[in-house]
Structure formats: structure tokens, C-alpha cells
Protein backbone atom coordinates (compact mmCIF):
# COMPACT_ATOMS: atom_id res chain seq x y z
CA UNK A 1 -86.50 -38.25 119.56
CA UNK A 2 -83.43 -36.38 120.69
CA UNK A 3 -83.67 -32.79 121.88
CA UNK A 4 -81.57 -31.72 119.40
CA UNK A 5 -84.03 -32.77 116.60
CA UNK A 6 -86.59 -31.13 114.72
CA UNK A 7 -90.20 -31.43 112.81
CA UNK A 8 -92.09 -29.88 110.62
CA UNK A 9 -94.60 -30.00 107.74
CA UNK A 10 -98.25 -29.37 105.88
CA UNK A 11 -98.14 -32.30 102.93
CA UNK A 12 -95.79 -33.24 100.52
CA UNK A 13 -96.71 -31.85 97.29
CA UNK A 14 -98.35 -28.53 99.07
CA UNK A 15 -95.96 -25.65 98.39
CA UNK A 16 -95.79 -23.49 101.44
CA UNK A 17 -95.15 -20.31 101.50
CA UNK A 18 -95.42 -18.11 104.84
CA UNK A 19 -97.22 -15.53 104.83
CA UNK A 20 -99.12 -15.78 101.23
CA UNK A 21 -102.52 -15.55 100.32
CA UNK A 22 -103.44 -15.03 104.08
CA UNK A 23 -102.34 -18.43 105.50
CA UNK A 24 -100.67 -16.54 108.65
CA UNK A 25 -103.21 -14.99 110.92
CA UNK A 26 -102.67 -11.17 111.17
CA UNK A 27 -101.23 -9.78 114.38
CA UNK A 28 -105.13 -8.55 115.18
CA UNK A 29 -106.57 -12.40 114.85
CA UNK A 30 -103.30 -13.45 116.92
CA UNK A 31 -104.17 -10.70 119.76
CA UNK A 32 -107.81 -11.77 119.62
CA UNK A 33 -106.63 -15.47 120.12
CA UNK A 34 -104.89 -14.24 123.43
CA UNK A 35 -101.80 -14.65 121.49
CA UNK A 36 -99.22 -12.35 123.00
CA UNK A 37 -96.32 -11.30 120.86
CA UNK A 38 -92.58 -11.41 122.21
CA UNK A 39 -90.37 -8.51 121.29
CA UNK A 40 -89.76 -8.44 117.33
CA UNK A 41 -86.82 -10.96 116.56
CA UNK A 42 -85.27 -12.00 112.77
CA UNK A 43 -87.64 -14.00 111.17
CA UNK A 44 -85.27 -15.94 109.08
CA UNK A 45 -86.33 -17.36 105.83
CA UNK A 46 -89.98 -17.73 104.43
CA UNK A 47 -90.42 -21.85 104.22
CA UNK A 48 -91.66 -23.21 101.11
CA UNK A 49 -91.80 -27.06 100.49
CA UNK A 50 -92.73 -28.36 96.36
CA UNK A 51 -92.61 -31.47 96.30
CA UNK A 52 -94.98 -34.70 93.93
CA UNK A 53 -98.08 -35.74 95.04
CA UNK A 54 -101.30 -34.29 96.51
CA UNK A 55 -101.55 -30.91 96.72
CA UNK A 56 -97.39 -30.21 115.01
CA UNK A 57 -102.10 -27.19 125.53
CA UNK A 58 -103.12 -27.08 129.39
CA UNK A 59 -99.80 -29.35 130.50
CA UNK A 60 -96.68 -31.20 129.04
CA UNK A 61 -97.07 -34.43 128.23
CA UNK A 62 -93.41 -34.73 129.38
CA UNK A 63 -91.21 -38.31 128.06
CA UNK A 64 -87.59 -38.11 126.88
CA UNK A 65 -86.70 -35.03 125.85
CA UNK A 66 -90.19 -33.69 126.68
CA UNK A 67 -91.29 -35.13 123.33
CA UNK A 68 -94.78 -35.65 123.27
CA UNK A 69 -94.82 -38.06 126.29
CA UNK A 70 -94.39 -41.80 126.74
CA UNK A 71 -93.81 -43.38 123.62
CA UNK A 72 -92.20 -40.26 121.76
CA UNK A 73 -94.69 -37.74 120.29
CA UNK A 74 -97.40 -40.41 120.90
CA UNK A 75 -98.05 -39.30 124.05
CA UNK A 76 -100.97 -36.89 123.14
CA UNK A 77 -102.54 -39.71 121.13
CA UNK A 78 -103.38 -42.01 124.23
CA UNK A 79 -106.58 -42.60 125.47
CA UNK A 80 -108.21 -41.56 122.24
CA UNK A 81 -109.94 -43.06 119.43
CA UNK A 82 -107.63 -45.10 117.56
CA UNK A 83 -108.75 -43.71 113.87
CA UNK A 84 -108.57 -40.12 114.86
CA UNK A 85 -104.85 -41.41 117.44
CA UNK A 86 -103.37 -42.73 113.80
CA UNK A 87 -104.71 -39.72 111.65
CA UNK A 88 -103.33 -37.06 113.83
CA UNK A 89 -99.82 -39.38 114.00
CA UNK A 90 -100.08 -39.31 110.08
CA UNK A 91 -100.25 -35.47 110.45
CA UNK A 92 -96.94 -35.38 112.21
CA UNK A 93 -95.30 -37.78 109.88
CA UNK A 94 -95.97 -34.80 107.03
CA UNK A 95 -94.63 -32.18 109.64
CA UNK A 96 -91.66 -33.86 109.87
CA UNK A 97 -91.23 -34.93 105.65
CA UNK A 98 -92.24 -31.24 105.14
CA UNK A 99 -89.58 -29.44 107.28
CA UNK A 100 -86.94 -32.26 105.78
CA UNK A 101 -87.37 -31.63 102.46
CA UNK A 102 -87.45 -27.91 102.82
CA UNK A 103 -84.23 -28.09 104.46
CA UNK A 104 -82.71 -30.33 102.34
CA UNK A 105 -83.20 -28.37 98.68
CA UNK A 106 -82.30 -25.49 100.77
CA UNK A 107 -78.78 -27.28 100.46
CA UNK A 108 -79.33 -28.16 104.26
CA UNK A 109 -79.00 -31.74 104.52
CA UNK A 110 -77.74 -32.35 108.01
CA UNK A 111 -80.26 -29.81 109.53
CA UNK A 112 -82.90 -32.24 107.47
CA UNK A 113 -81.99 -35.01 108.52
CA UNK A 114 -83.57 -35.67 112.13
CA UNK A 115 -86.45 -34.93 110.42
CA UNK A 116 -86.44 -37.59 108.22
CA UNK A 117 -85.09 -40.07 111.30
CA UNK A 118 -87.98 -39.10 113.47
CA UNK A 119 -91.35 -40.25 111.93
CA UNK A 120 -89.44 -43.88 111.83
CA UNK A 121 -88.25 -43.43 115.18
CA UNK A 122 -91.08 -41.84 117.11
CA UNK A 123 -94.43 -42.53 115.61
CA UNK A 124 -94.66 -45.54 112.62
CA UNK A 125 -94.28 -48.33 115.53
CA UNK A 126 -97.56 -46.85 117.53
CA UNK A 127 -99.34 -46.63 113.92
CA UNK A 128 -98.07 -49.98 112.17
CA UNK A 129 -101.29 -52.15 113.83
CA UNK A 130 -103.86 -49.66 112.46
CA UNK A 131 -102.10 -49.04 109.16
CA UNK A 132 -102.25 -53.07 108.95
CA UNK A 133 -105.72 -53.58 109.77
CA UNK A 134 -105.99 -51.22 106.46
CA UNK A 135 -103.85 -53.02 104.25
CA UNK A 136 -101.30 -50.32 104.27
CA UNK A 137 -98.00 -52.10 104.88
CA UNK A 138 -95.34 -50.08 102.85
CA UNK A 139 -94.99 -47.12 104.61
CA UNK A 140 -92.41 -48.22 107.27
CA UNK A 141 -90.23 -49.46 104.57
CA UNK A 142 -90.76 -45.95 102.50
CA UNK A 143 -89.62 -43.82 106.04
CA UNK A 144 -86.78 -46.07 106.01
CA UNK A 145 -85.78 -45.64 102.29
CA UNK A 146 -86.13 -41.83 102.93
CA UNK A 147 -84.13 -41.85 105.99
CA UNK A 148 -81.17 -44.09 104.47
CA UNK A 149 -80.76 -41.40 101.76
CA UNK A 150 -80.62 -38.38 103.68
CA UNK A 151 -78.02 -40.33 105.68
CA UNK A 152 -76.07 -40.94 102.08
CA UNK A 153 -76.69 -37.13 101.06
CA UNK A 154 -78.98 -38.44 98.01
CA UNK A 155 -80.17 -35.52 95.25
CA UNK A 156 -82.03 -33.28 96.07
CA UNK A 157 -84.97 -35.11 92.97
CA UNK A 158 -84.49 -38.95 94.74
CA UNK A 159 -85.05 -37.03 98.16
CA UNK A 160 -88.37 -35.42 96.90
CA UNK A 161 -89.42 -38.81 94.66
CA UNK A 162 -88.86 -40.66 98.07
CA UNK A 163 -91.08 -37.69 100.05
CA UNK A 164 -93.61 -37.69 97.29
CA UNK A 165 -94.10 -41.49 97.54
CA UNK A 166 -94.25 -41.72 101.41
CA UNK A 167 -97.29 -38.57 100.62
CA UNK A 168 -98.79 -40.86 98.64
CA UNK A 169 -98.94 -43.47 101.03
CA UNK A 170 -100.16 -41.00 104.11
CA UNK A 171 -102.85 -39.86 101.92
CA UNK A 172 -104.11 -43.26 101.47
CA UNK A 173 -103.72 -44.07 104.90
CA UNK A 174 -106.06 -41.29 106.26
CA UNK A 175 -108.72 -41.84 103.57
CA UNK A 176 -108.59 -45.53 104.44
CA UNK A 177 -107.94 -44.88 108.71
CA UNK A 178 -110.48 -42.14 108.42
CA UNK A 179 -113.05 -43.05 105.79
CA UNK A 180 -116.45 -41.63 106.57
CA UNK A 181 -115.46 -40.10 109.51
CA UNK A 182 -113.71 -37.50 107.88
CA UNK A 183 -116.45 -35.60 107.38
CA UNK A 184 -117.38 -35.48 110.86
CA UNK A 185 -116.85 -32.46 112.75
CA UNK A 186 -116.45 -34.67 116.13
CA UNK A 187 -113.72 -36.57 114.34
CA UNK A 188 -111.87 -33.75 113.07
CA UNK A 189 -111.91 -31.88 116.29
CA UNK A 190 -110.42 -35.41 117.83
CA UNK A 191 -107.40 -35.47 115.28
CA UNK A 192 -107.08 -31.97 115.67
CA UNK A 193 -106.75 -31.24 119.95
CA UNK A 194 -103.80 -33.73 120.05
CA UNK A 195 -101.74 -32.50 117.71
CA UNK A 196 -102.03 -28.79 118.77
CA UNK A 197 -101.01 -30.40 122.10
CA UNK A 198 -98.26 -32.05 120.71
CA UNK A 199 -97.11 -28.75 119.05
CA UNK A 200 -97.04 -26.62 122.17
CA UNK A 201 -95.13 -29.22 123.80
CA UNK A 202 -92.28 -28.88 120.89
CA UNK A 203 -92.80 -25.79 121.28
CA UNK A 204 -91.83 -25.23 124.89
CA UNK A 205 -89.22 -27.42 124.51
CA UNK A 206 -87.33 -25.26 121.67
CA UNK A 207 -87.24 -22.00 123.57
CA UNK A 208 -85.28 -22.01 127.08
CA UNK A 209 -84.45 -18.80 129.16
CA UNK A 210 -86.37 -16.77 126.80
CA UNK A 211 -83.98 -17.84 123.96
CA UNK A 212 -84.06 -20.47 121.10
CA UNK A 213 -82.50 -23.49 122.68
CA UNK A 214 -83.33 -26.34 120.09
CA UNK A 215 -84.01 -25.84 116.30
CA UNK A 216 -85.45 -29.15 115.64
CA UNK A 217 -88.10 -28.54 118.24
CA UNK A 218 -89.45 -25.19 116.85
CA UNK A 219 -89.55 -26.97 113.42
CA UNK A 220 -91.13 -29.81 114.82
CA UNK A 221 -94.04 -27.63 115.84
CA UNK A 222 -94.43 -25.41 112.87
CA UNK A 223 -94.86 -28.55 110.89
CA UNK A 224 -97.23 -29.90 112.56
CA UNK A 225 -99.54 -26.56 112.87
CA UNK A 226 -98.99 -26.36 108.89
CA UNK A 227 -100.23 -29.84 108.59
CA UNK A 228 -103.22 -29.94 110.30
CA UNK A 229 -104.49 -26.55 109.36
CA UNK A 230 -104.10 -28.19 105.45
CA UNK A 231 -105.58 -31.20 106.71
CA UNK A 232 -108.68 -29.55 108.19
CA UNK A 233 -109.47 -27.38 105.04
CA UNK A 234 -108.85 -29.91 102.83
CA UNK A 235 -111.72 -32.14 104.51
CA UNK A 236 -114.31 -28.91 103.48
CA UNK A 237 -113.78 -26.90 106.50
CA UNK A 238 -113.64 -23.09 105.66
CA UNK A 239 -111.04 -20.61 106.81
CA UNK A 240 -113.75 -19.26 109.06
CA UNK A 241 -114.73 -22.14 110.89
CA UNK A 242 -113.99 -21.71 114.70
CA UNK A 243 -111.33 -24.85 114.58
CA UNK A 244 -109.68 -23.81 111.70
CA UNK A 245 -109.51 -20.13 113.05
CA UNK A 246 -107.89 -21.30 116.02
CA UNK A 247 -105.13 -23.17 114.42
CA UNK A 248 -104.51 -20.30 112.12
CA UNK A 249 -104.52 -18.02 114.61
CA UNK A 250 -101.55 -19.86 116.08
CA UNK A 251 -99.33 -19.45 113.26
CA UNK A 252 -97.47 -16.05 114.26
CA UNK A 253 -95.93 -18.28 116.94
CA UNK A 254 -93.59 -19.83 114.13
CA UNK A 255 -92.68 -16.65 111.61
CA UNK A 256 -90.34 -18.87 109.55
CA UNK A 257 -88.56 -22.23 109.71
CA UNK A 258 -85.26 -20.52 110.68
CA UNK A 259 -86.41 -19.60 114.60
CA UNK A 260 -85.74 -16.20 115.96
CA UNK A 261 -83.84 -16.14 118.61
CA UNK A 262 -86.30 -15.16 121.17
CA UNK A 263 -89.97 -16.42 120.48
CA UNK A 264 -92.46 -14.13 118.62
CA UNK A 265 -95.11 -15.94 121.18
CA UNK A 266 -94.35 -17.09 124.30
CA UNK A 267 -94.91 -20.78 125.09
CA UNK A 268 -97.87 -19.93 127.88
CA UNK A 269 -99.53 -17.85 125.05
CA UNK A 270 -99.51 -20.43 123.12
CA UNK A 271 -100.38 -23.20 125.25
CA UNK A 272 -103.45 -20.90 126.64
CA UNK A 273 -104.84 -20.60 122.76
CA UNK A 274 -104.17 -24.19 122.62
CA UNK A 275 -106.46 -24.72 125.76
CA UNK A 276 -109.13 -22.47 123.94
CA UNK A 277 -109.22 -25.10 120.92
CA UNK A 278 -109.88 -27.88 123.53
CA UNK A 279 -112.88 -25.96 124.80
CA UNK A 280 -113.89 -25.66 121.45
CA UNK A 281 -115.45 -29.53 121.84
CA UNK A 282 -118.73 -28.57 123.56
CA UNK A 283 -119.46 -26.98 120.14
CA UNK A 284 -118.17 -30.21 117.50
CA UNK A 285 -119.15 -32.89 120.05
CA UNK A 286 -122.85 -32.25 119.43
């Protein structure tokens, strides 16, 4: 992915709206989480993203443009289980469709546009094998539609029919990927630790000198924060459970899609409450 890229998302379909009906941690939750606010900067615009369909840690994993490590943002995923490795790489693909399509009927269609390049680019080749082994085979060709008409400057309704349909297919795939495991804490925490790892790392990258340095970045990691926090509720976890907590309590971190200039949290914060999910395993490992 190139530095000057960005990601972001929570599921197509989901309309997202920061800071309504309590899905931004307060600043008291954030300060509990060790979450240090930065002095106050713009916050930009709120990000919502309506689209069809159903209703992003302790070190860098460093790679080209510090982008989730060897292999693009796969980096995080190695070494894991391969079911929870593919769900949490479905998790950024929605970052990334979310951010784009927000963007985009925000009448910003070059600013969407890496976003729509990336999941293609960075993560479908390191998910292909699994998504095979499913039976899921249409999903590279659906990233590619979407990214060929962002490139033409489609309508803003084919743009959203072509997100909606690649949603459709990324549910299947983690109901099919995940199955039964879905409803296991172990599994959830598994999906979860990588992609909060993968987020810090965008994050880092998108501030430099105490001052946003790439836009794409930021994005990157708001979407992917969105996404799994909607991906762990939506598998029956409440808002109070410890994991979900933590992820929520991360969310000051990204006030908006538009960055401030200087970040509300800064990226050791961050990375620290990221380190406090990862201990969370003793706990959902039982």
C-alpha cells in the first residue's frame, strides 16, 4: 500500500455516525483506558457510511510503508490461526470499502479511491486460498469491479451497489471462514488482537512530528477500529464486555474521518491500550 493511502470502515450497509448513541467512548472511559488526549485539534466532519446490505500494539510490524508488515497489512495475521488470520483480513477489507464510500458520496472521489485499490492490493491475495477452500470465489473479481469504477468516477448508486455486493460477499465469507467458532470467545479475541495491531501501526504511520503526515493512514485505522468493534457485537458480545470495552475505548483516537492536524491520542497511548487488549487473553483463552 503506498503511504499516501488510506483505510477505513465498520460494514457496508451499517450507517456510522460518530459520536451517536454512545459508540465513542467518553473522555472518562478513554482516561481509564490509559488513553492520553493530545491538545484539542478540529475534528473535521462526523463520518457516516449508508450503504445495501447487512446492517483497523507492543511494536510495528514494519514492511513498505510501515503497512502492517511483510505482505502489506498481513503482517499482523502471521503465525495465527488461519480462520481467525482471514476473518480479521475480512475486517480490514470493510475498513477500507467503508472509508471509500464515505468519501466518495461526500463528492470525494480521489480521496476514496486508495481505499478502494487497497483491499485488492494488500490483503485478497493472502485470503484467496481460504476463501477457496469455502467456495467463495467472487470476491476478488467484485474488489476489482469496485476499484475499476472509482478509477472511471462511476455514480455515486453503482459505487454503493458495487460496495453493497462485495458486503454481501464478506458476510458470507466470515459465516462460512468462521462458522461455529464465532461464538467462541477464544476465537473472537484471535480476530480481534491483530487487527487492533494493525490499526496502531496505521496509526503511527499517519501522524509524524506531532502532525498529520498521511490521511489515508489515519483512515485506514479508524476503519478498521469501526469494523471490528461492529463485528464483535454483532457476534452477541455486549458493550460491556472487557474486549469490546477496550476497542471502544480506543475510539477518541480517531474523532472524525477528516484527521486533526495533531492527534487527539498519541500513537504510544494508543499502542499501550492496544497492549492492554493483548493481555486481555489470559481471560478468553480459558
Amino acid at each position: 500500500m503506498q503511504k499516501n493511502s488510506v483505510k477505513l470502515w465498520s460494514g457496508l450497509g451499517v450507517a456510522l455516525v460518530l459520536g451517536a448513541g454512545g459508540s465513542v467512548a467518553t473522555a472518562d472511559s478513554a482516561e481509564a483506558a490509559g488513553l492520553h488526549a493530545a491538545p484539542p485539534a478540529h475534528h473535521g466532519l462526523p463520518m457516516t457510511f449508508v450503504a445495501g446490505g447487512e446492517s483497523g500494539h507492543g511494536h510495528a510490524h514494519g514492511g513498505e510503508g510501515g503497512e502492517g508488515g511483510e505482505g502489506g497489512e498481513a503482517g499482523a495475521f502471521q503465525g495465527i490461526d488461519e480462520h481467525a488470520a482471514t476473518v480479521g483480513q475480512l475486517l480490514l477489507v470493510r475498513g477500507h470499502l467503508a472509508i471509500g464510500t464515505s468519501l466518495y458520496g461526500d463528492g470525494k472521489a480521489d480521496d476514496a479511491l486508495p481505499h478502494f485499490l487497497h483491499p485488492a492490493e494488500e490483503i485478497y491475495e493472502s485470503i484467496e486460498p481460504e476463501l477457496h477452500e469455502h467456495n467463495i470465489t467472487t470476491l476478488g473479481d467484485a474488489l476489482a469491479a469496485l476499484a475499476a469504477a472509482g478509477k472511471a468516477k462511476a455514480d455515486v448508486a453503482e459505487i454503493n451497489r458495487l460496495a453493497a455486493e462485495i458486503d454481501g460477499v464478506v458476510a458470507k465469507a466470515i459465516a462460512e471462514v468462521g462458522g461455529s467458532h464465532l461464538t467462541d470467545k477464544a476465537f473472537l479475541f484471535d480476530v480481534a488482537v491483530p487487527v487492533m495491531q494493525t490499526a496502531a501501526d496505521e496509526y503511527e504511520a499517519a501522524f509524524r512530528d506531532g502532525r498529520i503526515a498521511n490521511v489515508v493512514e489515519y483512515q485506514d485505522s479508524r476503519g478498521f477500529v469501526w469494523a471490528l468493534a461492529d463485528f464483535l457485537k454483532a457476534q452477541g458480545l455486549p458493550a460491556d464486555d472487557k474486549l469490546v470495552a477496550a476497542v471502544d475505548a480506543t475510539k477518541p483516537a480517531w474523532p472524525a474521518v477528516q484527521p486533526p492536524q495533531a492527534p487527539t491520542v498519541e500513537a504510544s497511548a494508543l499502542r499501550a491500550q492496544v497492549s492492554r487488549i493483548e493481555l486481555l487473553g489470559g481471560e478468553y483463552r480459558k
